[in-house]
C-alpha atoms as a PDB file:
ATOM      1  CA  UNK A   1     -17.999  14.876  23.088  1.00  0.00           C
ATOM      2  CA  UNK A   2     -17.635  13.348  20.013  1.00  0.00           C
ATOM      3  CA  UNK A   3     -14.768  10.794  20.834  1.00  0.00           C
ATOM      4  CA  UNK A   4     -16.249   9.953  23.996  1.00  0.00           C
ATOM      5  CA  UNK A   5     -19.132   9.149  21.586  1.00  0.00           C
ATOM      6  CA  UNK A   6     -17.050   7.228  19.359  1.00  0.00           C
ATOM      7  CA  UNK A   7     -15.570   5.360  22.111  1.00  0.00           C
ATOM      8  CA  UNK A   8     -18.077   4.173  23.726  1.00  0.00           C
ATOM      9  CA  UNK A   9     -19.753   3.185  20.149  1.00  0.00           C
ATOM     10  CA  UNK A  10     -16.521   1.031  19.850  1.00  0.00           C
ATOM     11  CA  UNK A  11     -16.815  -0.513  22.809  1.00  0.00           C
ATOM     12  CA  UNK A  12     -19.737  -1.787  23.032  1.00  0.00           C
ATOM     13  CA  UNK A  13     -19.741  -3.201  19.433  1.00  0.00           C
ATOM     14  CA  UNK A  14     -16.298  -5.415  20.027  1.00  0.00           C
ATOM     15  CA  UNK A  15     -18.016  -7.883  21.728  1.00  0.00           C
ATOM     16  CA  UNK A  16     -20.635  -8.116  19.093  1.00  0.00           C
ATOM     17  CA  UNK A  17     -18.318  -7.935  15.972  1.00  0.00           C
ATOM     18  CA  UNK A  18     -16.100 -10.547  17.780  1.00  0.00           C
ATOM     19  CA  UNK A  19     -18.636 -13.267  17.872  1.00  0.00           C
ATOM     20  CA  UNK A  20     -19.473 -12.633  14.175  1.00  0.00           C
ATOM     21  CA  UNK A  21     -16.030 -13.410  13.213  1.00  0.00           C
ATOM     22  CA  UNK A  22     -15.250 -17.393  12.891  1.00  0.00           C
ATOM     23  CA  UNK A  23     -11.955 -18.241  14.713  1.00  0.00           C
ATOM     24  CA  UNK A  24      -9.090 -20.490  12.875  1.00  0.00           C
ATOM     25  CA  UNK A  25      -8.812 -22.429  16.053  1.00  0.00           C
ATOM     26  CA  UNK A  26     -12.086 -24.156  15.559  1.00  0.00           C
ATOM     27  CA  UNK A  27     -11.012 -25.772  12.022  1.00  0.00           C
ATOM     28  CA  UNK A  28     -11.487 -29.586  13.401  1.00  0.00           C
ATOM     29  CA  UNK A  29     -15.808 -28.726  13.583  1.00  0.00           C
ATOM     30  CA  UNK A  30     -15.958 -26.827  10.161  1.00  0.00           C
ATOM     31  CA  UNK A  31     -17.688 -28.228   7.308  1.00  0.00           C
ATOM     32  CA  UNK A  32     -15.564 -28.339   3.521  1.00  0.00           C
ATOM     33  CA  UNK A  33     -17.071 -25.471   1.320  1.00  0.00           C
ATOM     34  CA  UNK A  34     -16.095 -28.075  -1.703  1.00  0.00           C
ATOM     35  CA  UNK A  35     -17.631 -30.618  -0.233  1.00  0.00           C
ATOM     36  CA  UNK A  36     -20.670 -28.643  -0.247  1.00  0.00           C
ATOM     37  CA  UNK A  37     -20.731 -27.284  -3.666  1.00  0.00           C
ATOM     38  CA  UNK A  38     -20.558 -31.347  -5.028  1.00  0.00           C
ATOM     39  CA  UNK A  39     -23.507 -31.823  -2.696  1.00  0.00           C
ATOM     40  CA  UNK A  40     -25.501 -29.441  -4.404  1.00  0.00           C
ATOM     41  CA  UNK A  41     -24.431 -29.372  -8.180  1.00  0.00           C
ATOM     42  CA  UNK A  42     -28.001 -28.412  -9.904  1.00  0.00           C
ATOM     43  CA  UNK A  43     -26.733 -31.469 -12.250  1.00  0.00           C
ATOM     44  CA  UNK A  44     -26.174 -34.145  -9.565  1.00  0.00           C
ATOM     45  CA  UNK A  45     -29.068 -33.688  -7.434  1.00  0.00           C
ATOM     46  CA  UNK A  46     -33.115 -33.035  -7.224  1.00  0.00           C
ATOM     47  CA  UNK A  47     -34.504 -29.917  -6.159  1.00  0.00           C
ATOM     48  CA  UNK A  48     -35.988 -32.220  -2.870  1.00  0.00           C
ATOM     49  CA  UNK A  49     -32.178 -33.572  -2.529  1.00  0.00           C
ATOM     50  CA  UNK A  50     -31.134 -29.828  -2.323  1.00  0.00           C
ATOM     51  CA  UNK A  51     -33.739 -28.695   0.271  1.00  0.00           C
ATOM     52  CA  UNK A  52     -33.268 -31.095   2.591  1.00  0.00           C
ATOM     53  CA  UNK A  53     -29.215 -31.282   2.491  1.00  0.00           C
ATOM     54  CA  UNK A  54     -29.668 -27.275   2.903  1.00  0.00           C
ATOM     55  CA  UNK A  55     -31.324 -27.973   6.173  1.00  0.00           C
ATOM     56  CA  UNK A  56     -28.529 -29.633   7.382  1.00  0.00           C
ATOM     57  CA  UNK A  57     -25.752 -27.149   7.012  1.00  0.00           C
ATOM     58  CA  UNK A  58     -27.483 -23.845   7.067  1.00  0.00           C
ATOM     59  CA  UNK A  59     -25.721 -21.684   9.847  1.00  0.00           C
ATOM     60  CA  UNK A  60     -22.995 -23.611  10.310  1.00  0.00           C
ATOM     61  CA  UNK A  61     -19.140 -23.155   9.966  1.00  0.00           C
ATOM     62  CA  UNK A  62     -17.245 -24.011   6.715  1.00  0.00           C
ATOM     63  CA  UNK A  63     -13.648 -23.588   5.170  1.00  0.00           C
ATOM     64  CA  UNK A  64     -11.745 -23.281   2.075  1.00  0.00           C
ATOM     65  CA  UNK A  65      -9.562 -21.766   0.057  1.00  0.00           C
ATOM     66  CA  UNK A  66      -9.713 -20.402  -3.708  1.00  0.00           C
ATOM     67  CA  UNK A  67      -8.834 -17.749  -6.300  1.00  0.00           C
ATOM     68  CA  UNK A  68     -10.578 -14.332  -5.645  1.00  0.00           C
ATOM     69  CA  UNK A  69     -12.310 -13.509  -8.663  1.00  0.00           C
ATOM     70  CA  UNK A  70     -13.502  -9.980  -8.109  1.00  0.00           C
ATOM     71  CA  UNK A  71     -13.775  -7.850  -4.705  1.00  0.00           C
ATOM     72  CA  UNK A  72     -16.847  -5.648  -4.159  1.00  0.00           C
ATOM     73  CA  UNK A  73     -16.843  -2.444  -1.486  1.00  0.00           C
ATOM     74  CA  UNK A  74     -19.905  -2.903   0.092  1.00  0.00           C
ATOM     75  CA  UNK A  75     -22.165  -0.172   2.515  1.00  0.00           C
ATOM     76  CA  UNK A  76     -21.780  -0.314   6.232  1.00  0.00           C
ATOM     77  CA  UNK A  77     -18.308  -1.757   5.885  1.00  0.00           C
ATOM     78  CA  UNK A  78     -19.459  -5.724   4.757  1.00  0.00           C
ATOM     79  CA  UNK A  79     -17.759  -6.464   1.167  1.00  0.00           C
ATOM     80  CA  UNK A  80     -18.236  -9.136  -0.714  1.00  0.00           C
ATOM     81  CA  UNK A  81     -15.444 -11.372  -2.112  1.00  0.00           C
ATOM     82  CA  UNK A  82     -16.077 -13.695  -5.201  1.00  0.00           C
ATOM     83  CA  UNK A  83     -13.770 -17.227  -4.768  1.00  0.00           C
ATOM     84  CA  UNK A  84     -13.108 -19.995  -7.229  1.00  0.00           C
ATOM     85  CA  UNK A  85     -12.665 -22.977  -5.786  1.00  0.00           C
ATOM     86  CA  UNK A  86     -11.537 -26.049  -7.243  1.00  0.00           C
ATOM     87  CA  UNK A  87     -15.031 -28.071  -6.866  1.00  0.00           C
ATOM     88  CA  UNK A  88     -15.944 -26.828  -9.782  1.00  0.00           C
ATOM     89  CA  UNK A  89     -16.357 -24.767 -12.438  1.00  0.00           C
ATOM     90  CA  UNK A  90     -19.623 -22.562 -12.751  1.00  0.00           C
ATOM     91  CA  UNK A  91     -20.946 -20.631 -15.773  1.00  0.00           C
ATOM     92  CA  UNK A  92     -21.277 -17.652 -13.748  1.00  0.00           C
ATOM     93  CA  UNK A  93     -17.134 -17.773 -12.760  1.00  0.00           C
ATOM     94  CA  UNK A  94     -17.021 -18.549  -9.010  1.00  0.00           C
ATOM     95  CA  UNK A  95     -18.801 -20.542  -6.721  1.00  0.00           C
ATOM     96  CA  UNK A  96     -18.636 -19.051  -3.245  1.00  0.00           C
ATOM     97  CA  UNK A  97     -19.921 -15.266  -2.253  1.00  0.00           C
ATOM     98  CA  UNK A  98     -17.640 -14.573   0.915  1.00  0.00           C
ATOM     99  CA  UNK A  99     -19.117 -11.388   2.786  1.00  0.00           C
ATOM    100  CA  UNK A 100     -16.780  -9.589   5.388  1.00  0.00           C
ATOM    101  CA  UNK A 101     -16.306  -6.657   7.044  1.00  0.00           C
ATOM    102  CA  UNK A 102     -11.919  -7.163   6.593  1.00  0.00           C
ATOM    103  CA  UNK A 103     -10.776  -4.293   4.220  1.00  0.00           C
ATOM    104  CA  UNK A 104     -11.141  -6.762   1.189  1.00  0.00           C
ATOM    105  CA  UNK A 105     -11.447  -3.693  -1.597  1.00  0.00           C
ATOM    106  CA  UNK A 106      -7.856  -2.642  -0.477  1.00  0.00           C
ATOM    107  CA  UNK A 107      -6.049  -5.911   0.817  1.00  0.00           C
ATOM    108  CA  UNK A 108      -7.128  -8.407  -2.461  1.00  0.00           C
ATOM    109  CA  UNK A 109      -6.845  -8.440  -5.706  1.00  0.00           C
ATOM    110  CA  UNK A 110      -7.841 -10.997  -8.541  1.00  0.00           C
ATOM    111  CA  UNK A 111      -6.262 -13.762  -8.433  1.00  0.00           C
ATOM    112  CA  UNK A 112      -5.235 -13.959  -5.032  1.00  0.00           C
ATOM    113  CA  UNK A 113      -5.511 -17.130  -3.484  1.00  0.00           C
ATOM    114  CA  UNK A 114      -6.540 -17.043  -0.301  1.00  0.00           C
ATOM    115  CA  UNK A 115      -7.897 -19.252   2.767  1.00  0.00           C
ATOM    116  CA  UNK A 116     -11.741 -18.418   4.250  1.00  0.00           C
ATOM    117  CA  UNK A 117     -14.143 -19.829   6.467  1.00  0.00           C
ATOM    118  CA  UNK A 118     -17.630 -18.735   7.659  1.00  0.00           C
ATOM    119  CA  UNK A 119     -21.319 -19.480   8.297  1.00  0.00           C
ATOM    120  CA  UNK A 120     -23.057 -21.055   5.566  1.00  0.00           C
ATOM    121  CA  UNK A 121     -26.455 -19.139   4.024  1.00  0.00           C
ATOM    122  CA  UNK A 122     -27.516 -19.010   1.229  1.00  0.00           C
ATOM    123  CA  UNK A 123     -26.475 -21.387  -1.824  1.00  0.00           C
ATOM    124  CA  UNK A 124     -27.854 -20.123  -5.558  1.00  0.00           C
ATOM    125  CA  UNK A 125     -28.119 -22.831  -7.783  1.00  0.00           C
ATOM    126  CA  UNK A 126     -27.815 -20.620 -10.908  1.00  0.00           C
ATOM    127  CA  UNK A 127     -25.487 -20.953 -13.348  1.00  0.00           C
ATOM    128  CA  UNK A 128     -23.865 -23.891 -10.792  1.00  0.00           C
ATOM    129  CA  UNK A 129     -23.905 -23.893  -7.586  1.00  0.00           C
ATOM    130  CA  UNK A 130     -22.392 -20.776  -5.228  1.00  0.00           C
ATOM    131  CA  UNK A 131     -22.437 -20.428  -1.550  1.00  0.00           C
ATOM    132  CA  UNK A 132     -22.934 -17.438   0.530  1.00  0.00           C
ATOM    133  CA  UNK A 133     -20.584 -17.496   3.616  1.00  0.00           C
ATOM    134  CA  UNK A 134     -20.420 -14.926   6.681  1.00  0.00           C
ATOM    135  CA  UNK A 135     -16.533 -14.429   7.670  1.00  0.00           C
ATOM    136  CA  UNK A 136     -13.428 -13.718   7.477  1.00  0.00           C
ATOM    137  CA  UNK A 137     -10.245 -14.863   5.032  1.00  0.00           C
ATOM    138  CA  UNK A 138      -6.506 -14.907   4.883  1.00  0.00           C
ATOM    139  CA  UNK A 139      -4.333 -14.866   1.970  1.00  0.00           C
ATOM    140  CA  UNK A 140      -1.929 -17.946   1.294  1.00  0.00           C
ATOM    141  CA  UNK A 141       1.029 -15.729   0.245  1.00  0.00           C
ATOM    142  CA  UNK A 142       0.692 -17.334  -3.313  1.00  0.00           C
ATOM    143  CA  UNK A 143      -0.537 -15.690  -6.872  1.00  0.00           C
END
């Protein structure tokens, strides 16, 4: 009874897991995560300036690819993935949050350098810019 349970738990949460998780193919419509982070360096622009460019991408797709900083198991399977990118160079050590539900804790390690894209939400301005993204990553095959 239990694996019938299971099963049928499965498959009715593919479809739903599937459309959480960005495809590669769509790379033409995403948004630069660097690009991003320049737009809202805490030194560049107002706290107005920030708002309303927020507004614009909030939700939507963007890409990128950095050094993974530090890999955190997370409950009910989503981890979180700390990337350096090269837009810049925060106090705090990394400027994008990448939360997944791949098997990050046993498939990265620091300094990996890997590829990601996802849905932008939120961006912390503390300690420079970082933005939260929703998605998936690949590694590059480089250290």
């Amino acid at each position: 009874m239990k694996k019938v349970l299971a099963f049928l738990l499965v498959i009715l949460l593919i479809p739903i897991v599937y459309q959480c998780i960005p495809s590669y193919a769509e790379e033409g419509a995403l948004l630069n995560v660097d690009d991003i982070i320049k737009n809202v360096d805490p030194d560049k622009v107002t706290q107005a300036q920030f708002k309303e460019y927020y507004k614009t991408i909030e939700g939507k797709k963007a890409k990128g690819q950095g050094k993974v900083v530090k890999v955190f198991s997370g409950g009910k399977n989503i981890h979180r993935v700390r990337i350096l990118t090269s837009a810049s160079e925060p106090e705090k050590g990394y400027n994008v949050v990448l939360f997944t539900i791949q098997d990050a804790p046993s498939e990265l390690e620091k300094n990996d350098k890997i590829f990601f894209e996802g849905e932008v939400g939120h961006i912390i301005p503390y300690k420079g810019a970082s933005i939260d993204l929703h998605g998936t990553y690949k590694k590059t095959g480089e250290k």
